[in-house]
Protein backbone atom coordinates (compact mmCIF):
# COMPACT_ATOMS: atom_id res chain seq x y z
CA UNK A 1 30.89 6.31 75.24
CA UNK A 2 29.80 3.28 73.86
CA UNK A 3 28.31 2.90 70.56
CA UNK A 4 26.20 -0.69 70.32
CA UNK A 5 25.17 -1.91 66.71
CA UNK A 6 21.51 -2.56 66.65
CA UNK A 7 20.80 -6.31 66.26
CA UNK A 8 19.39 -7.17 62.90
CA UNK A 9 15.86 -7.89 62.44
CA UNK A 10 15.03 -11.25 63.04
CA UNK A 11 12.96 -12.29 59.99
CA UNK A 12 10.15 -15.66 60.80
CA UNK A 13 11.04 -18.45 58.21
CA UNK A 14 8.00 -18.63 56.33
CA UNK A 15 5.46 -21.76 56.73
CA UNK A 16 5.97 -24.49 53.67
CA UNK A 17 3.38 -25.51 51.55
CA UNK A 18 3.32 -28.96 53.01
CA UNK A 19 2.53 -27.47 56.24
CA UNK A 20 -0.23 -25.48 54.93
CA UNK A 21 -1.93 -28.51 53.35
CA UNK A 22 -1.81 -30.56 56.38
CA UNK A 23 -3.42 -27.90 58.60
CA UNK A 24 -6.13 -27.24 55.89
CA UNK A 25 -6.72 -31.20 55.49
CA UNK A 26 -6.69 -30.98 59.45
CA UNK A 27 -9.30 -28.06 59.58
CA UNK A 28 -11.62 -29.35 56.85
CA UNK A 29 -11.27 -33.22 58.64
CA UNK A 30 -12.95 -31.40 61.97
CA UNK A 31 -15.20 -29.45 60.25
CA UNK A 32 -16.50 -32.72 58.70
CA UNK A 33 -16.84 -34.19 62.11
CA UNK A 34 -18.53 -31.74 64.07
CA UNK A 35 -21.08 -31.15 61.01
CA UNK A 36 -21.63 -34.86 61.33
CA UNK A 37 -22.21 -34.95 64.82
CA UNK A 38 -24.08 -31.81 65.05
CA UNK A 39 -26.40 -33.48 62.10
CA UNK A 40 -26.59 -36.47 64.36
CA UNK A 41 -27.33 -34.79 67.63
CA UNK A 42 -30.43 -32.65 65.62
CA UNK A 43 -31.61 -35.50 63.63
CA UNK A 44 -33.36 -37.37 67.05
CA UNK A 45 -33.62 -34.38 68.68
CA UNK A 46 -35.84 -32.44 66.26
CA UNK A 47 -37.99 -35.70 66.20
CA UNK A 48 -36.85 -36.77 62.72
CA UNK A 49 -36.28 -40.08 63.67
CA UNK A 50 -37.38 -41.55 66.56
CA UNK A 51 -34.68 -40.92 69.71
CA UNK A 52 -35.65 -44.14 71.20
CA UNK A 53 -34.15 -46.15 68.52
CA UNK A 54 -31.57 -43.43 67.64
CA UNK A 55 -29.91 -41.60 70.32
CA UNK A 56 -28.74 -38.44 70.30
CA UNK A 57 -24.89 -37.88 69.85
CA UNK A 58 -24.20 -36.89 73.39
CA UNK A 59 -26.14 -39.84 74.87
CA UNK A 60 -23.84 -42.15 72.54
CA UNK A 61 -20.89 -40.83 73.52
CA UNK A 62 -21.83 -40.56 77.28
CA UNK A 63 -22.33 -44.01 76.83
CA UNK A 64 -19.08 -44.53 75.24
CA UNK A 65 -17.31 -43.71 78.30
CA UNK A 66 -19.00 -45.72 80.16
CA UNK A 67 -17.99 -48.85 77.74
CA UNK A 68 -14.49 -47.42 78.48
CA UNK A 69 -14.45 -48.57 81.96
CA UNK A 70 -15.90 -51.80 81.69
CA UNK A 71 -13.31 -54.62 81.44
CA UNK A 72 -15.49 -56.98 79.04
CA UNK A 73 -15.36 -53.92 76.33
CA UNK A 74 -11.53 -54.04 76.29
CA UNK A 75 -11.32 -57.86 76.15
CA UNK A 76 -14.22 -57.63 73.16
CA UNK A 77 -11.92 -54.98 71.27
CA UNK A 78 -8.78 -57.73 72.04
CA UNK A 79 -10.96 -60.84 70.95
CA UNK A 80 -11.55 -59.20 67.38
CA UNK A 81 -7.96 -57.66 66.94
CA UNK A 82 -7.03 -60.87 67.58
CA UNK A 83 -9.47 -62.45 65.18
CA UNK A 84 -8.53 -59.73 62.62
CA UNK A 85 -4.56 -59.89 63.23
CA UNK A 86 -4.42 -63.91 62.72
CA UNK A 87 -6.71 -63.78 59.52
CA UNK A 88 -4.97 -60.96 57.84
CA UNK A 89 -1.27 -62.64 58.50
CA UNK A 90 -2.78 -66.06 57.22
CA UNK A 91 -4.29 -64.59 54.27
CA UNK A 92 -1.42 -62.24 53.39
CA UNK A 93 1.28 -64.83 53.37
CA UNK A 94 -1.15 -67.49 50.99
CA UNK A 95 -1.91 -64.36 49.00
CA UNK A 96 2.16 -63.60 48.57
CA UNK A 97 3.23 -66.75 48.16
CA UNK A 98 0.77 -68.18 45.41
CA UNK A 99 0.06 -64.39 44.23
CA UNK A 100 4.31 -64.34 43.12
CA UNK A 101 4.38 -68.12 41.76
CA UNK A 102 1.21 -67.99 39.72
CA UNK A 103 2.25 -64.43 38.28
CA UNK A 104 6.12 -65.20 37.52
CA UNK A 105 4.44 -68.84 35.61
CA UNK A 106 2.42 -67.41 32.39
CA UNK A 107 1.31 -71.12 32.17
CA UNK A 108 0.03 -70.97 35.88
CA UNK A 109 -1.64 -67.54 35.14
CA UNK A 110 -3.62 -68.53 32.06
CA UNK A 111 -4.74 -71.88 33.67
CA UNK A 112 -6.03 -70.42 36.61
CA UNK A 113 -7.43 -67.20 35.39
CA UNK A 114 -11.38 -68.47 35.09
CA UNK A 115 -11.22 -70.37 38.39
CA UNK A 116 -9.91 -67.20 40.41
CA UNK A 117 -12.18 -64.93 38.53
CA UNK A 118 -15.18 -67.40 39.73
CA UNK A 119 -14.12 -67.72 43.44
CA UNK A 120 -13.25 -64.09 43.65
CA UNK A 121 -16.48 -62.85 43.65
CA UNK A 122 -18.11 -65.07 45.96
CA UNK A 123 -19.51 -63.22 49.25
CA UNK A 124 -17.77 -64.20 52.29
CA UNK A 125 -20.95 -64.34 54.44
CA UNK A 126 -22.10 -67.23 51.56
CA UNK A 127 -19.39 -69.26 53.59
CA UNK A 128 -21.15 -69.17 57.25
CA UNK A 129 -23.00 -71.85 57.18
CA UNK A 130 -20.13 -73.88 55.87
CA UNK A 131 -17.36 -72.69 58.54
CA UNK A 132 -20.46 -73.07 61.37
CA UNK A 133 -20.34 -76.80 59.93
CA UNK A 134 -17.06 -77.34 60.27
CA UNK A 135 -15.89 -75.46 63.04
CA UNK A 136 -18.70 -74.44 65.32
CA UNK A 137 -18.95 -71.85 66.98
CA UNK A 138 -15.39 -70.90 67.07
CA UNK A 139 -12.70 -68.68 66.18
CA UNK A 140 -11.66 -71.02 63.17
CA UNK A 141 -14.95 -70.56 61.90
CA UNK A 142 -14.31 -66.58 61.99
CA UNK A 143 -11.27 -67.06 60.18
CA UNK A 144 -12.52 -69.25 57.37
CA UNK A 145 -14.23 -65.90 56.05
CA UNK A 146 -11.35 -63.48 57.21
CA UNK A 147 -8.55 -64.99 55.45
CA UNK A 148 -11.29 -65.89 51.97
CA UNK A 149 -12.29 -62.08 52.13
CA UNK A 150 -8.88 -61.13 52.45
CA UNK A 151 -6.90 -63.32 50.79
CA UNK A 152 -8.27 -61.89 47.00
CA UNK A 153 -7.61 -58.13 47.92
CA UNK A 154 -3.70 -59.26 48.44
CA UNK A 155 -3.39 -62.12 45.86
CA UNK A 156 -5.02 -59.74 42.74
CA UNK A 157 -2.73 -57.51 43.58
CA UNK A 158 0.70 -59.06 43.87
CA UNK A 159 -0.59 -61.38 40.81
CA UNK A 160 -0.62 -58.03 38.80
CA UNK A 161 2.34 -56.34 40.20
CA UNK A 162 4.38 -59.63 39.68
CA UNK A 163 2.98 -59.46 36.02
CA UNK A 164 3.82 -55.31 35.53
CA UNK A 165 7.32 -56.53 35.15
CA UNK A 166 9.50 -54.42 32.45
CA UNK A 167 10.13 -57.12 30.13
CA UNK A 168 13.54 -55.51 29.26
CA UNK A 169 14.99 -54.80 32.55
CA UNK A 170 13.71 -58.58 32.93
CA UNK A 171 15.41 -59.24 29.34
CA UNK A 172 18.47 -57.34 30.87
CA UNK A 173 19.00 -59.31 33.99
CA UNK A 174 18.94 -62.29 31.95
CA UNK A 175 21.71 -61.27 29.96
CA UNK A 176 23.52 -60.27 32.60
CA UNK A 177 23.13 -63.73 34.06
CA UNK A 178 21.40 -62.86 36.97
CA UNK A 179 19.92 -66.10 38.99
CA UNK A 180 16.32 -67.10 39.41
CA UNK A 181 16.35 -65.54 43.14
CA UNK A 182 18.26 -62.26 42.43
CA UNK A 183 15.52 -61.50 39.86
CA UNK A 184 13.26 -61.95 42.37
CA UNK A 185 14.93 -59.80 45.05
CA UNK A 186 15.84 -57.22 42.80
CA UNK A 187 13.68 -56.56 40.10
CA UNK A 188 10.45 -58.30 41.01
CA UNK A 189 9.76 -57.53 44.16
CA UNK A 190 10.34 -53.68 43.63
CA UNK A 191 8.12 -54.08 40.78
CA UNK A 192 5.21 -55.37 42.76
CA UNK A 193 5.65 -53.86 46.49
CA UNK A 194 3.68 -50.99 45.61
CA UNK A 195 1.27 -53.20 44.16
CA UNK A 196 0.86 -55.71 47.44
CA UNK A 197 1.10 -52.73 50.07
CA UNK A 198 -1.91 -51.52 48.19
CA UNK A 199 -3.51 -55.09 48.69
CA UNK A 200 -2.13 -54.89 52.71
CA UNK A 201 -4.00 -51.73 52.70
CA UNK A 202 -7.36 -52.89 51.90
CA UNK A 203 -6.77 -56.00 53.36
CA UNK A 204 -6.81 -54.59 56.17
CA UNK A 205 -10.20 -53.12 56.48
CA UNK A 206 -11.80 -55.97 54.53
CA UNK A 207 -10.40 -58.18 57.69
CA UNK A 208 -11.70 -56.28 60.06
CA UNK A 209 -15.45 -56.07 58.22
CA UNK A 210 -14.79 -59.94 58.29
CA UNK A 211 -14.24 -60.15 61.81
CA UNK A 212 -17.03 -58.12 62.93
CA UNK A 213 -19.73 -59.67 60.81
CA UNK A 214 -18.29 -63.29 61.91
CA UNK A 215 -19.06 -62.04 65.59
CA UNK A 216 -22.38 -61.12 64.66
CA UNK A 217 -23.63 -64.54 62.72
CA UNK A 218 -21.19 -66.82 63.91
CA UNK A 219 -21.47 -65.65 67.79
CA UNK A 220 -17.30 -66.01 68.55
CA UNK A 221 -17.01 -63.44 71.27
CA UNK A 222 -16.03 -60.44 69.83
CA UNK A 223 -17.52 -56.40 69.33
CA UNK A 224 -19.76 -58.03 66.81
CA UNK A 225 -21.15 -60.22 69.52
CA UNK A 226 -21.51 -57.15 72.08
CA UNK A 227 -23.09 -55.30 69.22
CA UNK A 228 -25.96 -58.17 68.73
CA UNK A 229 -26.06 -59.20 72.52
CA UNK A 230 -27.10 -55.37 73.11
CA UNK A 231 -29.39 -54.87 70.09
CA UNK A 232 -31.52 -58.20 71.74
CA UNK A 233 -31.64 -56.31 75.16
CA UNK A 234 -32.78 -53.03 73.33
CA UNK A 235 -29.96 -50.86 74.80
CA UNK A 236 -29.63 -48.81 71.44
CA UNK A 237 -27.28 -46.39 73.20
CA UNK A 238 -24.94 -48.58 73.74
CA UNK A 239 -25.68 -49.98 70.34
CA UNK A 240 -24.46 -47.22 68.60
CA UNK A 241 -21.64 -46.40 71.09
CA UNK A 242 -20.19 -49.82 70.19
CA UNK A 243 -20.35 -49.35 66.59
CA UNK A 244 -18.19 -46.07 66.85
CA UNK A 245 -16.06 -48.01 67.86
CA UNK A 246 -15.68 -50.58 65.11
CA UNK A 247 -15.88 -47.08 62.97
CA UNK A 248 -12.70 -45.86 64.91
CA UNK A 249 -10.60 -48.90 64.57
CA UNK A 250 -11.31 -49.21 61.20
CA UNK A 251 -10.25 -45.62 60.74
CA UNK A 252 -7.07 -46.29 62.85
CA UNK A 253 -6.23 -49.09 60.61
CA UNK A 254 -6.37 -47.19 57.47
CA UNK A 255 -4.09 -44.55 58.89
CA UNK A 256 -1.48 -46.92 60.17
CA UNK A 257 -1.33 -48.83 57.06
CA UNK A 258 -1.40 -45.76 55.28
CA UNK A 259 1.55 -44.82 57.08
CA UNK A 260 3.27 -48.32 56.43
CA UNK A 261 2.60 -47.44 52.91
CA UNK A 262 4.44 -44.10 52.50
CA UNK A 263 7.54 -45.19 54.78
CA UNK A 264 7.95 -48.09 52.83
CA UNK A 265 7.23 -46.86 49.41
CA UNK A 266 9.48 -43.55 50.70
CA UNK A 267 11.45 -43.88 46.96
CA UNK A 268 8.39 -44.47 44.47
CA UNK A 269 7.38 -41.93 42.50
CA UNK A 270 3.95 -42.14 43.60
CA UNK A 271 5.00 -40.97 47.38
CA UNK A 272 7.76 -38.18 46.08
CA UNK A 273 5.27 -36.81 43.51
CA UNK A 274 2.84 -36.18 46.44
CA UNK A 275 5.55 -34.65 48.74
CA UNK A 276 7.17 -32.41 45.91
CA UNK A 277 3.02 -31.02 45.15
């Protein structure tokens, strides 16, 4: 006779913290949705605003698909990624570049302190009628106010990062006789990457705002364009469906810089304080 052990009991590794707090950020994120769209289906439907110049949620998103299948939408969602894309590159590499120079030069930083702190705050839109003038109706137009709008959320940034410095690890590499260019690579730039991929971050979004609004008042073909083209014609649905849209890519930007942001900032102590809580 045969005597057979019994197998020990197999015990479930318990579920970590982290995983916890992503499913509860993941539960309260869809609870927020679907109490904003139920709000939004009610709202027109209970006659608190009128449903012929705000659809119900269902008749927007019907409509959405139907955008989906139409060729034009994808090439309007291309023409402004593309508008976006070549504005944020253009303004992030000015924004680097003059950002790092004017910040490592105290001389440079003092002198142009009251002219940046004057431009900054100008509006983009203030600049339409000036890129209209000297572009047209064209995509260089759209990018005159993509790469100003832009170009301050990046610069600021990297201008203060390049500045934040410790003066005596910078003291320290000078004794050490470190050159002009290893400073650079390996104290100043670790210094201010957190710094600039917070100004990537909202460059980002403030590019695509950019983008969208030059499609509206400039006219470059675009989702801005669609969005005013069907507001003339008075098909709200589609109205509305269209600016989901810009709502979504926005969104997607944030996440995927977001993203950018953690793997590249992987060993600041910003990031590991926020994995370790």
């Amino acid at each position: 006779m045969t005597v057979t052990a019994d197998a020990p009991p197999t015990v479930a590794s318990p579920a970590r913290p982290g995983q916890h707090r992503t499913l509860r950020k993941f539960a309260l994120g869809m609870a927020g949705i679907i109490g904003f769209l139920a709000t939004w289906q009610l709202l027109p439907t209970l006659g608190i605003v009128n449903p012929a110049y705000f659809p119900t949620a269902t008749d927007t998103l019907a409509q959405l698909l139907v955008e989906f299948r139409d060729m034009e939408f994808w090439r309007n969602v291309g023409r402004t990624m593309t508008a976006w894309a070549i504005g944020l590159v253009i303004a992030t590499v000015l924004a680097v570049v003059l950002g790092t120079v004017i910040g490592l030069v105290p001389f440079l930083r003092r002198a142009t302190h009251t002219t940046v702190e004057f431009l900054r705050p100008i509006p983009s839109v203030a600049l339409i009628p000036l890129a209209i003038l000297m572009y047209g109706y064209q995509l260089q137009a759209a990018l005159i106010i993509i790469v100003f709008a832009s170009f301050w959320q990046v610069f600021i940034q990297v201008l203060y990062g390049v500045a934040d410095v410790d003066a005596v690890a910078r003291d320290t590499a000078r004794s050490f006789g470190l050159s002009r260019g290893s400073r650079i690579v390996n104290l100043v730039f670790p210094t201010a990457l957190p710094y600039l991929m917070t100004g990537l971050r909202l460059a980002a979004t403030v590019a695509l705002i950019l983008a969208i609004t030059a499609e509206m008042f400039i006219g470059n073909p675009g989702l801005g364009r669609a969005i005013m083209l069907a507001r003339d014609s008075g098909q709200w649905t589609t109205v509305y469906a269209l600016v989901v849209v810009t709502g979504v890519l926005g969104l997607v930007i944030n996440l995927v810089f977001r993203a950018i942001e953690r793997r590249s900032l992987s060993w600041h102590q910003s990031i590991r304080g926020e994995e370790v809580l």
